[in-house]
PDB file of N, CA and C in Angstrom:
ATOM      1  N   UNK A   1       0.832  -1.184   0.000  1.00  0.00           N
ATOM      2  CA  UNK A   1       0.000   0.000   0.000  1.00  0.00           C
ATOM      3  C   UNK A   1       0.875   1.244   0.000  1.00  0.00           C
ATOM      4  N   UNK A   2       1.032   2.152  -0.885  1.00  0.00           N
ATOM      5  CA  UNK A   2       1.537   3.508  -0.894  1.00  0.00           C
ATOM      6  C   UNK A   2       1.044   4.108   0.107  1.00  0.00           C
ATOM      7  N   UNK A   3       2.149   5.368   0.526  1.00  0.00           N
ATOM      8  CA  UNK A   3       1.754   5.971   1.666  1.00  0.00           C
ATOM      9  C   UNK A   3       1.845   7.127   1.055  1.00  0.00           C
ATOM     10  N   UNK A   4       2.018   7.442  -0.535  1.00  0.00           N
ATOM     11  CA  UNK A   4       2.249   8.649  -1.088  1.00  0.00           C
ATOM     12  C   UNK A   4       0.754   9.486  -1.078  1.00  0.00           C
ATOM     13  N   UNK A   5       0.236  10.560  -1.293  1.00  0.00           N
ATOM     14  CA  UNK A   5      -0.789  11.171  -1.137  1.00  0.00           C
ATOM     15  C   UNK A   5      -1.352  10.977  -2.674  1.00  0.00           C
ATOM     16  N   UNK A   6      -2.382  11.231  -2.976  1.00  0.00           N
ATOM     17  CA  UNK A   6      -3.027  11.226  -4.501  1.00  0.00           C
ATOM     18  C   UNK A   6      -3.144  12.861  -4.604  1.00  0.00           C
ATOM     19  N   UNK A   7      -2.787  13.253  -5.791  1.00  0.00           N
ATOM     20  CA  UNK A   7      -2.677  14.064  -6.003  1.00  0.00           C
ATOM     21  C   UNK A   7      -3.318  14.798  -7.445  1.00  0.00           C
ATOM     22  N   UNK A   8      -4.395  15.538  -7.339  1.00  0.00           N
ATOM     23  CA  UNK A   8      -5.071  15.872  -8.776  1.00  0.00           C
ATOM     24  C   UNK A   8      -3.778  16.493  -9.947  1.00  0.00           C
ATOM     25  N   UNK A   9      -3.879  16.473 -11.082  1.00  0.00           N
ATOM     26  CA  UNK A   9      -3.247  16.286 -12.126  1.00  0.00           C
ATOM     27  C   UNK A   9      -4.375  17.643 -13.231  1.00  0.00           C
ATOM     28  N   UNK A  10      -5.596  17.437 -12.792  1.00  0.00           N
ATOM     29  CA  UNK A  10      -6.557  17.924 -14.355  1.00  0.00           C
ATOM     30  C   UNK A  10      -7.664  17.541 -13.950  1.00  0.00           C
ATOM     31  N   UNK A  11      -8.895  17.654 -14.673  1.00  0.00           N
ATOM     32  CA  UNK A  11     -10.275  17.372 -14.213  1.00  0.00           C
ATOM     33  C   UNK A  11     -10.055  15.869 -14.565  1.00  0.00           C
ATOM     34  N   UNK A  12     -10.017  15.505 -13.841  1.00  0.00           N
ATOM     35  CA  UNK A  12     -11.161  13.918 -13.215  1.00  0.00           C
ATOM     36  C   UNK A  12      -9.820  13.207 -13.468  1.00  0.00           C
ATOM     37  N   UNK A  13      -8.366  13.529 -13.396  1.00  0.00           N
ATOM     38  CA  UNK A  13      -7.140  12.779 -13.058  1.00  0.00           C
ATOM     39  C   UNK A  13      -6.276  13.091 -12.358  1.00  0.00           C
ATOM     40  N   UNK A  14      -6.134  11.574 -11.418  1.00  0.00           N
ATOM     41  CA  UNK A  14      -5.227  12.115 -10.387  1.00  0.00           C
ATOM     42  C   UNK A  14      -3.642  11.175 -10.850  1.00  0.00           C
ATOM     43  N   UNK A  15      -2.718  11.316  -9.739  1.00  0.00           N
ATOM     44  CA  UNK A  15      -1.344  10.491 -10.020  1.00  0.00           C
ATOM     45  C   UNK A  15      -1.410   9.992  -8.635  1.00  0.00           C
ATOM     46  N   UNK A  16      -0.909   9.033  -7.941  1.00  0.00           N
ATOM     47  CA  UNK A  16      -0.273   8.568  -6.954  1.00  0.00           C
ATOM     48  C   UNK A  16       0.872   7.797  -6.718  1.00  0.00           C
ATOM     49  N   UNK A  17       1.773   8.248  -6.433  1.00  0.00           N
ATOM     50  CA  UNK A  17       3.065   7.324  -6.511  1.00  0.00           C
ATOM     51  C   UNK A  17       3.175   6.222  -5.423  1.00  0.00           C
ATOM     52  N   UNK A  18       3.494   4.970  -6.178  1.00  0.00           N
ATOM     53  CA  UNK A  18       3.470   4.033  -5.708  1.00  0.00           C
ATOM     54  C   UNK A  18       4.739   3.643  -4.816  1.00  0.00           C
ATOM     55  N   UNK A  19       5.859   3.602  -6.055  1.00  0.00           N
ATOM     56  CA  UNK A  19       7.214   3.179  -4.743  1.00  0.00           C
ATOM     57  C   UNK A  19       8.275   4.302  -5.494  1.00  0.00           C
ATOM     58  N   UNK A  20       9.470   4.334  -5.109  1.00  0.00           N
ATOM     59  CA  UNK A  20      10.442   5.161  -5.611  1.00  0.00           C
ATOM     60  C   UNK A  20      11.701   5.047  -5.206  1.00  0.00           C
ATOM     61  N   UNK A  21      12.931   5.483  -5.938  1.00  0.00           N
ATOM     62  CA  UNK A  21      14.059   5.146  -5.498  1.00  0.00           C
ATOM     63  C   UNK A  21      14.798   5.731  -6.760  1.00  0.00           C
ATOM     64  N   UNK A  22      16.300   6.668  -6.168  1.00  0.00           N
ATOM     65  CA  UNK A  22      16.632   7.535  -6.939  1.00  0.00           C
ATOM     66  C   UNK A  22      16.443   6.564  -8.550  1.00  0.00           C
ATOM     67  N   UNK A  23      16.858   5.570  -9.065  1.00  0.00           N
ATOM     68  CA  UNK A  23      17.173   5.597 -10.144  1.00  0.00           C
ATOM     69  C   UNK A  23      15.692   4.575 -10.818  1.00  0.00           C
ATOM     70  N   UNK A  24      14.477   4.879  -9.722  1.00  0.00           N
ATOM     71  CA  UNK A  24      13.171   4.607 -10.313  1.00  0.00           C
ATOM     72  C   UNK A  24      12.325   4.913  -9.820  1.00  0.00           C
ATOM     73  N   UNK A  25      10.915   5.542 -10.483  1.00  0.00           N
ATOM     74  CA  UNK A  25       9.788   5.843  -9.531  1.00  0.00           C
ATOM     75  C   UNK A  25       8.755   4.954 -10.348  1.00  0.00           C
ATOM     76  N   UNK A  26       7.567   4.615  -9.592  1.00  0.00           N
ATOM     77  CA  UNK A  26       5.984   3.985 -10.158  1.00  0.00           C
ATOM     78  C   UNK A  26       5.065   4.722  -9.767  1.00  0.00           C
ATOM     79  N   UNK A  27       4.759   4.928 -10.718  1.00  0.00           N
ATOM     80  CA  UNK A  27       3.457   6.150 -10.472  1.00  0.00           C
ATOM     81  C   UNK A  27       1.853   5.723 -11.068  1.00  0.00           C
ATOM     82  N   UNK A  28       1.054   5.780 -10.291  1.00  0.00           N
ATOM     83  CA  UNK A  28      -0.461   5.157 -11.114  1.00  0.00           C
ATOM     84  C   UNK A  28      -1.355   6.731 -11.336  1.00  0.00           C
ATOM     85  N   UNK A  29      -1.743   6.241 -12.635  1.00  0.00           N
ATOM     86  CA  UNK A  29      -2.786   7.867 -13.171  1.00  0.00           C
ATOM     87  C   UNK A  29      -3.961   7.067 -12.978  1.00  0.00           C
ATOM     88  N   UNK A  30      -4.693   7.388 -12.785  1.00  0.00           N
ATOM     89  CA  UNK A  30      -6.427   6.939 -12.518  1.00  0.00           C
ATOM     90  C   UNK A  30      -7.300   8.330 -13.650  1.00  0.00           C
ATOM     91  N   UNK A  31      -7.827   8.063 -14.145  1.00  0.00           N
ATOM     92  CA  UNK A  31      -8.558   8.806 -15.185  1.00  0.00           C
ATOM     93  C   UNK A  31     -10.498   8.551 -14.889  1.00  0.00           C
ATOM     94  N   UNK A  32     -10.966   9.132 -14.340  1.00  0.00           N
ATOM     95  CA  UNK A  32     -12.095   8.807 -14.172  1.00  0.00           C
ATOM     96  C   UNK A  32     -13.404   8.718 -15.016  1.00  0.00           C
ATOM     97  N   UNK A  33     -13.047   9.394 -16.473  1.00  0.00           N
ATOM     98  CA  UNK A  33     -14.277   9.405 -17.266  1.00  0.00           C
ATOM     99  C   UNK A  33     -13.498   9.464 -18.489  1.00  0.00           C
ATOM    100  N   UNK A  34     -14.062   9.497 -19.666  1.00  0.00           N
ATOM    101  CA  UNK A  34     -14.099   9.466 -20.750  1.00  0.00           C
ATOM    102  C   UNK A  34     -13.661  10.863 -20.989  1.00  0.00           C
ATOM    103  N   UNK A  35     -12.725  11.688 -21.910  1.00  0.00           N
ATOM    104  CA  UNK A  35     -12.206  12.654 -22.346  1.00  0.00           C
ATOM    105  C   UNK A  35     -11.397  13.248 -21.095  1.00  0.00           C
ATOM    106  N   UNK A  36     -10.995  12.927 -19.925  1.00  0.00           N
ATOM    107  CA  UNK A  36      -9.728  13.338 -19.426  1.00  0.00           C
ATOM    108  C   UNK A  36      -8.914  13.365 -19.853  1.00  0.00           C
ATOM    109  N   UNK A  37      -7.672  14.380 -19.669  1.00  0.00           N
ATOM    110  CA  UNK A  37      -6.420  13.775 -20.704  1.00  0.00           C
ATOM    111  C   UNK A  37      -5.406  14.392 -19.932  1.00  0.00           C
ATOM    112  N   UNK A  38      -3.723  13.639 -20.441  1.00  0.00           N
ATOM    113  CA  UNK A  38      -2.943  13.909 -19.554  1.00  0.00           C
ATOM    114  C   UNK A  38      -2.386  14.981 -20.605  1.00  0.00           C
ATOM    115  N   UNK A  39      -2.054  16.240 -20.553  1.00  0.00           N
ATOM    116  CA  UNK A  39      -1.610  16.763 -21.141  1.00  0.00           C
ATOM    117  C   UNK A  39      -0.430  16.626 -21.874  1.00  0.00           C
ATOM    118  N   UNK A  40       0.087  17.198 -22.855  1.00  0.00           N
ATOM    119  CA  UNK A  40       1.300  17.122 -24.191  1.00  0.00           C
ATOM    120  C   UNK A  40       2.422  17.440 -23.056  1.00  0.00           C
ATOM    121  N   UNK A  41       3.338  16.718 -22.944  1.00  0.00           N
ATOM    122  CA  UNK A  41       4.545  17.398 -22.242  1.00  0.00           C
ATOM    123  C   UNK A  41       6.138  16.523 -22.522  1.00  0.00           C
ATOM    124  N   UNK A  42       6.678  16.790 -22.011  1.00  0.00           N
ATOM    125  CA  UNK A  42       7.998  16.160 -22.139  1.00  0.00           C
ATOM    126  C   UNK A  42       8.890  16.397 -21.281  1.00  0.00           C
ATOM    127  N   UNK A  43      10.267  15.217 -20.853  1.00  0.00           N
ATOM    128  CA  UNK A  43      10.784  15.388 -19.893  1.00  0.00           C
ATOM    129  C   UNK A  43      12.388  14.210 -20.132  1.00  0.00           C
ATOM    130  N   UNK A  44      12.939  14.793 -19.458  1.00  0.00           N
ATOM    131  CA  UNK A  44      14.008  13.966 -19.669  1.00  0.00           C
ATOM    132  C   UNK A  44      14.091  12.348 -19.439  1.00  0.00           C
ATOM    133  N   UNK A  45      13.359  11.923 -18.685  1.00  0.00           N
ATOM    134  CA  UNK A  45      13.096  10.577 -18.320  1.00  0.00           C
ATOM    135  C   UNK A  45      12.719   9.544 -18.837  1.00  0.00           C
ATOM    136  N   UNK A  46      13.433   8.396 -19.254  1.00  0.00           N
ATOM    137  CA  UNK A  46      12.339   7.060 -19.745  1.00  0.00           C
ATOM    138  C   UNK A  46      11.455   6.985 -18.939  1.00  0.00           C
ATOM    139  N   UNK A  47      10.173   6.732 -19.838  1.00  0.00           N
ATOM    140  CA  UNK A  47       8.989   6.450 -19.126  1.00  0.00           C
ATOM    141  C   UNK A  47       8.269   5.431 -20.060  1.00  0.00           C
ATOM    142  N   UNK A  48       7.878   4.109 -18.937  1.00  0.00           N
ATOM    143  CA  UNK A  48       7.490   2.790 -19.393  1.00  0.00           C
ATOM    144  C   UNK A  48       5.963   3.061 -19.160  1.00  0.00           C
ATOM    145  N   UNK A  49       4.541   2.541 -19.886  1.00  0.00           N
ATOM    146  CA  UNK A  49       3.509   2.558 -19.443  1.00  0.00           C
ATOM    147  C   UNK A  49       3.099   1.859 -20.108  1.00  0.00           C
ATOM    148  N   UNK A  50       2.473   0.923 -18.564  1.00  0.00           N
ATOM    149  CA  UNK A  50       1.504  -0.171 -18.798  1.00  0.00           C
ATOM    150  C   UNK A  50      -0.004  -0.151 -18.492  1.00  0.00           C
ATOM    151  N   UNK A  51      -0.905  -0.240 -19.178  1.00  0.00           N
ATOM    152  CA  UNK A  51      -2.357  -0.066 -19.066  1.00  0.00           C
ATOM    153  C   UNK A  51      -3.045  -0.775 -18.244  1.00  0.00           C
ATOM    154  N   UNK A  52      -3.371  -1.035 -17.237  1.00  0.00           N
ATOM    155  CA  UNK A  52      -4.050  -2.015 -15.456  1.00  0.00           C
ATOM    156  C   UNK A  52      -5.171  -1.989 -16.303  1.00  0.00           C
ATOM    157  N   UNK A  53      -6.320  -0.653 -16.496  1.00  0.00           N
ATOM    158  CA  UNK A  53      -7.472  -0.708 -16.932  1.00  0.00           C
ATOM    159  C   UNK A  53      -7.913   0.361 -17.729  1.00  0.00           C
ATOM    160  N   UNK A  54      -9.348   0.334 -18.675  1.00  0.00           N
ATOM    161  CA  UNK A  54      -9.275   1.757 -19.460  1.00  0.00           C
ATOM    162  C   UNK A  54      -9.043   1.160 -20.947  1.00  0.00           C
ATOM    163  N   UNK A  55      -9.307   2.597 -21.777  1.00  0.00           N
ATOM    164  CA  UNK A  55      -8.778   2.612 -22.994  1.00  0.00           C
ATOM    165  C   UNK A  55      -8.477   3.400 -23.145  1.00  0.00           C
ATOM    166  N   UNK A  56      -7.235   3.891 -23.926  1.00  0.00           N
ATOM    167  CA  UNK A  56      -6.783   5.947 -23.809  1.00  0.00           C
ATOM    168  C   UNK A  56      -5.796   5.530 -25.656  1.00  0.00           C
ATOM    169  N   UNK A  57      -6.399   6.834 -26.051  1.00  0.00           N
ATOM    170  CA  UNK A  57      -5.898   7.352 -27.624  1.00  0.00           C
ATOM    171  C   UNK A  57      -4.081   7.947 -26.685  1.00  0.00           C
ATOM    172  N   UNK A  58      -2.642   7.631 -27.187  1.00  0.00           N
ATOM    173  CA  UNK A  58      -1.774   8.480 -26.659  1.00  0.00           C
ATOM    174  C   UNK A  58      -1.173   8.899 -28.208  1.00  0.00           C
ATOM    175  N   UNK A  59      -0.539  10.397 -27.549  1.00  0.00           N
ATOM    176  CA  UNK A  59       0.066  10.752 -28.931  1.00  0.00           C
ATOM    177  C   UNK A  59       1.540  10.770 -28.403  1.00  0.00           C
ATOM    178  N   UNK A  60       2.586  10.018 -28.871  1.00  0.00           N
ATOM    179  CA  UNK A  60       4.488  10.152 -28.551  1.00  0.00           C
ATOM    180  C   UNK A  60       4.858  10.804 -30.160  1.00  0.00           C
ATOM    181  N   UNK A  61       5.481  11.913 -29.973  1.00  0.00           N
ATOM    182  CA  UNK A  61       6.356  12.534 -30.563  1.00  0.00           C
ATOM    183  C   UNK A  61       5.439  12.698 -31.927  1.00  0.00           C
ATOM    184  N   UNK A  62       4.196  12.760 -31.827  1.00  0.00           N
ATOM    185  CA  UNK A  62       3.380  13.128 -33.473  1.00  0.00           C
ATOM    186  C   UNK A  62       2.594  12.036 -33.823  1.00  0.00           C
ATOM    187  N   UNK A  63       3.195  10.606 -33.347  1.00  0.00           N
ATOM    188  CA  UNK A  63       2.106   9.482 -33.832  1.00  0.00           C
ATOM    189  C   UNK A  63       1.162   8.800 -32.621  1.00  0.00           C
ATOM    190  N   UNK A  64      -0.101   9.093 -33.272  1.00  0.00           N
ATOM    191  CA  UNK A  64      -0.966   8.921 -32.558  1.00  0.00           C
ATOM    192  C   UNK A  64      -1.324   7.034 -32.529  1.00  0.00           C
ATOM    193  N   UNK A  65      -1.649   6.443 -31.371  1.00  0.00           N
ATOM    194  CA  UNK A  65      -2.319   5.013 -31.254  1.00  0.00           C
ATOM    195  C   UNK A  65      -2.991   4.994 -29.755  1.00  0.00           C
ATOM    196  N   UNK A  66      -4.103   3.585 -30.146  1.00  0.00           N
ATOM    197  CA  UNK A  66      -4.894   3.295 -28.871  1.00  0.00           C
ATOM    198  C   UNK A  66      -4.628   2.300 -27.653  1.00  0.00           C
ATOM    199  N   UNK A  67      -4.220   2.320 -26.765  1.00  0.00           N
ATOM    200  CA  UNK A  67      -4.007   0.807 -25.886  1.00  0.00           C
ATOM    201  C   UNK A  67      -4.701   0.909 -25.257  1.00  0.00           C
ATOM    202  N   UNK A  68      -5.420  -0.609 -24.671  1.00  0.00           N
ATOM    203  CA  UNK A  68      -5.820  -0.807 -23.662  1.00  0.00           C
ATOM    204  C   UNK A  68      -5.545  -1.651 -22.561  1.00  0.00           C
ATOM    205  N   UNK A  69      -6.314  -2.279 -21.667  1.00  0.00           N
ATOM    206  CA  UNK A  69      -6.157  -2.917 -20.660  1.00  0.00           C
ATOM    207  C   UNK A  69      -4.906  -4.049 -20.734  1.00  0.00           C
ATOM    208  N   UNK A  70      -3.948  -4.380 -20.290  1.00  0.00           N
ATOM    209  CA  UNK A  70      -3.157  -5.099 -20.744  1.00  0.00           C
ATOM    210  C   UNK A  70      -1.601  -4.618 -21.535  1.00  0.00           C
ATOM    211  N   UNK A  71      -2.078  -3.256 -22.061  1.00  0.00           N
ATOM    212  CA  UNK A  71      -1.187  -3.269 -23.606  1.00  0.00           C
ATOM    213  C   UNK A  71       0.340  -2.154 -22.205  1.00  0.00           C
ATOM    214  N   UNK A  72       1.401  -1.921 -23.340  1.00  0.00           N
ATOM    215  CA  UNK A  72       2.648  -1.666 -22.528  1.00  0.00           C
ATOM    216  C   UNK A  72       3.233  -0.937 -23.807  1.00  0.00           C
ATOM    217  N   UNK A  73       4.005  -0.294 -23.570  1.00  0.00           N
ATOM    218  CA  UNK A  73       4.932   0.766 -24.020  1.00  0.00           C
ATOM    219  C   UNK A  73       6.363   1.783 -23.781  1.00  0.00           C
ATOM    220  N   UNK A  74       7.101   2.088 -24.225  1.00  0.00           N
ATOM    221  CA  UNK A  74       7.915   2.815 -24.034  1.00  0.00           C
ATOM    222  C   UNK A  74       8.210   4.359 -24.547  1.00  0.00           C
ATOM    223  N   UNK A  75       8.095   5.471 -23.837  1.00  0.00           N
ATOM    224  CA  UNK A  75       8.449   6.956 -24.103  1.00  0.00           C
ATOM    225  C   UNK A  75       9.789   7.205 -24.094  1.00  0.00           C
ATOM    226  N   UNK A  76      10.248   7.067 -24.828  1.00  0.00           N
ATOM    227  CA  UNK A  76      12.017   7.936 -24.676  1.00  0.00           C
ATOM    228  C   UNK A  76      12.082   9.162 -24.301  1.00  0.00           C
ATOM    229  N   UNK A  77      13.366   9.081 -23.800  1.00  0.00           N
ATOM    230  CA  UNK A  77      13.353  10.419 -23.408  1.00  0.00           C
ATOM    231  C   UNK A  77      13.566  11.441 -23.913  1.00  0.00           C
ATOM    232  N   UNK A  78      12.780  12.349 -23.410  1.00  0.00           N
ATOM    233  CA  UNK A  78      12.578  14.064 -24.232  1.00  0.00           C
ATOM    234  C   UNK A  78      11.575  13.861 -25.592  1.00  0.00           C
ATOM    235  N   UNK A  79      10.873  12.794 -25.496  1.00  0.00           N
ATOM    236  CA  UNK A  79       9.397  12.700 -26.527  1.00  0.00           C
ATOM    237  C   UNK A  79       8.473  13.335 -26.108  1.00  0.00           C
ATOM    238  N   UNK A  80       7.885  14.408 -26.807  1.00  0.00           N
ATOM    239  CA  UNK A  80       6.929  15.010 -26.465  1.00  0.00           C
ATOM    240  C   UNK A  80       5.351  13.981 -26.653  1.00  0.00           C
ATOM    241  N   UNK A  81       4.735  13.913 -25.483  1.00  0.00           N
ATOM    242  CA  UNK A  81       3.593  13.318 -25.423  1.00  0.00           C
ATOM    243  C   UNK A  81       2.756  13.025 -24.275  1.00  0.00           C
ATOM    244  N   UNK A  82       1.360  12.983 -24.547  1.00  0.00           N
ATOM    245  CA  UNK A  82      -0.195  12.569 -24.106  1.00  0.00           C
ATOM    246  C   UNK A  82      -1.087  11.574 -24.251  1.00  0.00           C
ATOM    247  N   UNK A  83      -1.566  11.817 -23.465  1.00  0.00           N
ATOM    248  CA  UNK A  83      -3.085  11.189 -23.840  1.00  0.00           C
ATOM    249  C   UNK A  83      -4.549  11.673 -23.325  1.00  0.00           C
ATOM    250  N   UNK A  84      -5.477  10.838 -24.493  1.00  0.00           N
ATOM    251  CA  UNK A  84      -7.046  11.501 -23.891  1.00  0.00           C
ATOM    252  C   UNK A  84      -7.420  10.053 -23.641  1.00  0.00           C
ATOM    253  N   UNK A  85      -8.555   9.689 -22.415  1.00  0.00           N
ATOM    254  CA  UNK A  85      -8.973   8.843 -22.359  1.00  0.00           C
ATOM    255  C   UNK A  85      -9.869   8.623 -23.372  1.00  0.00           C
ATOM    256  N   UNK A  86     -10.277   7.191 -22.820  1.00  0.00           N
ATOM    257  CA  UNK A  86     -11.270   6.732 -24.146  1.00  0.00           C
ATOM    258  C   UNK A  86     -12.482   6.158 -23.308  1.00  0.00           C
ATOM    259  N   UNK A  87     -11.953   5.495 -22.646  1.00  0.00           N
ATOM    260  CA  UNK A  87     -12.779   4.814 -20.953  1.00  0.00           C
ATOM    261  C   UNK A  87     -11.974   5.034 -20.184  1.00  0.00           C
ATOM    262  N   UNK A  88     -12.555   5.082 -18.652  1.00  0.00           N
ATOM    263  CA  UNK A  88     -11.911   5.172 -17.466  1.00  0.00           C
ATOM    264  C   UNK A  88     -11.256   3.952 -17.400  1.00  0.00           C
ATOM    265  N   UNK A  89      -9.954   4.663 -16.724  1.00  0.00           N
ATOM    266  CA  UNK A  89      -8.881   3.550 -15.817  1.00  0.00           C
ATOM    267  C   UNK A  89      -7.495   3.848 -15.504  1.00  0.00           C
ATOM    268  N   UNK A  90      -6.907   3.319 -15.369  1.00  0.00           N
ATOM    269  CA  UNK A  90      -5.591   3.388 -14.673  1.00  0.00           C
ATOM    270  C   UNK A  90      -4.215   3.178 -15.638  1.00  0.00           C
ATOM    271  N   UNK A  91      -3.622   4.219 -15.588  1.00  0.00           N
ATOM    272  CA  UNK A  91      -2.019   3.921 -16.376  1.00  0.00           C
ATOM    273  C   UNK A  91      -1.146   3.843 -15.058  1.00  0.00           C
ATOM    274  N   UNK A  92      -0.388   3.092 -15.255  1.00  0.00           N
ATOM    275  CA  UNK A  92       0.712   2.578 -14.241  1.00  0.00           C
ATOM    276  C   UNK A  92       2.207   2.725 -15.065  1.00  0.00           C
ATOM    277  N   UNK A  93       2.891   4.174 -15.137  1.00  0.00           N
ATOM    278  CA  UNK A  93       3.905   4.317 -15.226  1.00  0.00           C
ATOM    279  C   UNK A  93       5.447   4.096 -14.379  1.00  0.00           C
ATOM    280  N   UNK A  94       6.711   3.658 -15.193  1.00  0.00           N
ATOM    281  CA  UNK A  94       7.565   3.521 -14.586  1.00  0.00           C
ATOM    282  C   UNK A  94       8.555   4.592 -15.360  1.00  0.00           C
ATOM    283  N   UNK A  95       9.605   5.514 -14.276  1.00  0.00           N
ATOM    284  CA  UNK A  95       9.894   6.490 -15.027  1.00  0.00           C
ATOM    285  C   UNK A  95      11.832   6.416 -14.512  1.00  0.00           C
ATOM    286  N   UNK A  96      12.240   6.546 -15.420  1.00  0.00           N
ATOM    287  CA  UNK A  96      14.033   6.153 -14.563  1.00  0.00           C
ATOM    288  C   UNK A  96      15.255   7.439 -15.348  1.00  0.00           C
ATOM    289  N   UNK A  97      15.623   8.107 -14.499  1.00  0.00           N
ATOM    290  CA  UNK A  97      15.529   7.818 -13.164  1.00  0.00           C
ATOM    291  C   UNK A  97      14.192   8.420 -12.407  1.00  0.00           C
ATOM    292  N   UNK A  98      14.207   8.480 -11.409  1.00  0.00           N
ATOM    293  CA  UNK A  98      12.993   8.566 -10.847  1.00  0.00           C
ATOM    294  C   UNK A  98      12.620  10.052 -10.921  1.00  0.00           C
ATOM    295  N   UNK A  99      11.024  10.606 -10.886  1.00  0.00           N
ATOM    296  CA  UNK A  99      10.678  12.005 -11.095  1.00  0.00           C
ATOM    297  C   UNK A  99      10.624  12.481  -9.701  1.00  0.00           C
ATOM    298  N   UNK A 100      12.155  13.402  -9.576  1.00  0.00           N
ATOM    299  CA  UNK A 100      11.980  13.887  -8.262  1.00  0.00           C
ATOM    300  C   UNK A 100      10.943  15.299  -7.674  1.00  0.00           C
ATOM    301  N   UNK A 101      10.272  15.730  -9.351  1.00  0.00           N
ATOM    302  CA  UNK A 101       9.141  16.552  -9.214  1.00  0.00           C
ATOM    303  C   UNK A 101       7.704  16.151  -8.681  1.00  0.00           C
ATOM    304  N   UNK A 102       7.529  14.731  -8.636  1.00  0.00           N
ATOM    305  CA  UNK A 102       6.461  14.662  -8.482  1.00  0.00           C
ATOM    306  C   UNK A 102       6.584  14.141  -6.762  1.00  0.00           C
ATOM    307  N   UNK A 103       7.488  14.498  -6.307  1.00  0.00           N
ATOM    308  CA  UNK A 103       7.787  14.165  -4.721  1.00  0.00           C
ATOM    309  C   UNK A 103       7.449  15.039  -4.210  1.00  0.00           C
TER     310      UNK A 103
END
């Protein structure tokens, strides 16, 4: 059980970090409805994301695709990218080294 706080992100998404350690953090997005979205951004960090539940459209670096429940991926670093949900659920990111911003 995380002892990290949940923390809103945007209308109807929050983040909560799960575990962490300088050279990794796990972070879960919970998306509660249909058209939430995580905004366009970018950052120096690999960031791995695996889909728990949900369906979400993401856009990395210009090309747009859909995953869902199950599906997994990789963001390189300094790719600019988002997503809008499609259905509610949960992205479970892994980001290395770890995001000492979201501490």
């Amino acid at each position: 059980m995380s002892t990290y706080p949940v923390i809103s992100t945007g209308a109807h998404v929050t983040r909560q970090v799960l575990s962490d350690h300088p050279d990794l953090m796990v972070v879960a997005f919970r998306f509660e409805e249909a058209g939430a979205q995580g905004a366009l951004h970018e950052h120096p960090h690999v960031q791995s994301t695996y889909v728990e539940s949900g369906r979400f459209r993401f856009s990395v670096d210009g090309k747009d695709f859909d995953v869902a429940k199950g599906d997994s991926f990789v963001v390189p670093s300094g790719a600019r990218h988002g997503c809008v949900c499609l259905e509610p659920g949960c992205l479970v990111d892994s980001f290395t080294p770890r995001r000492a911003d979201f501490l």
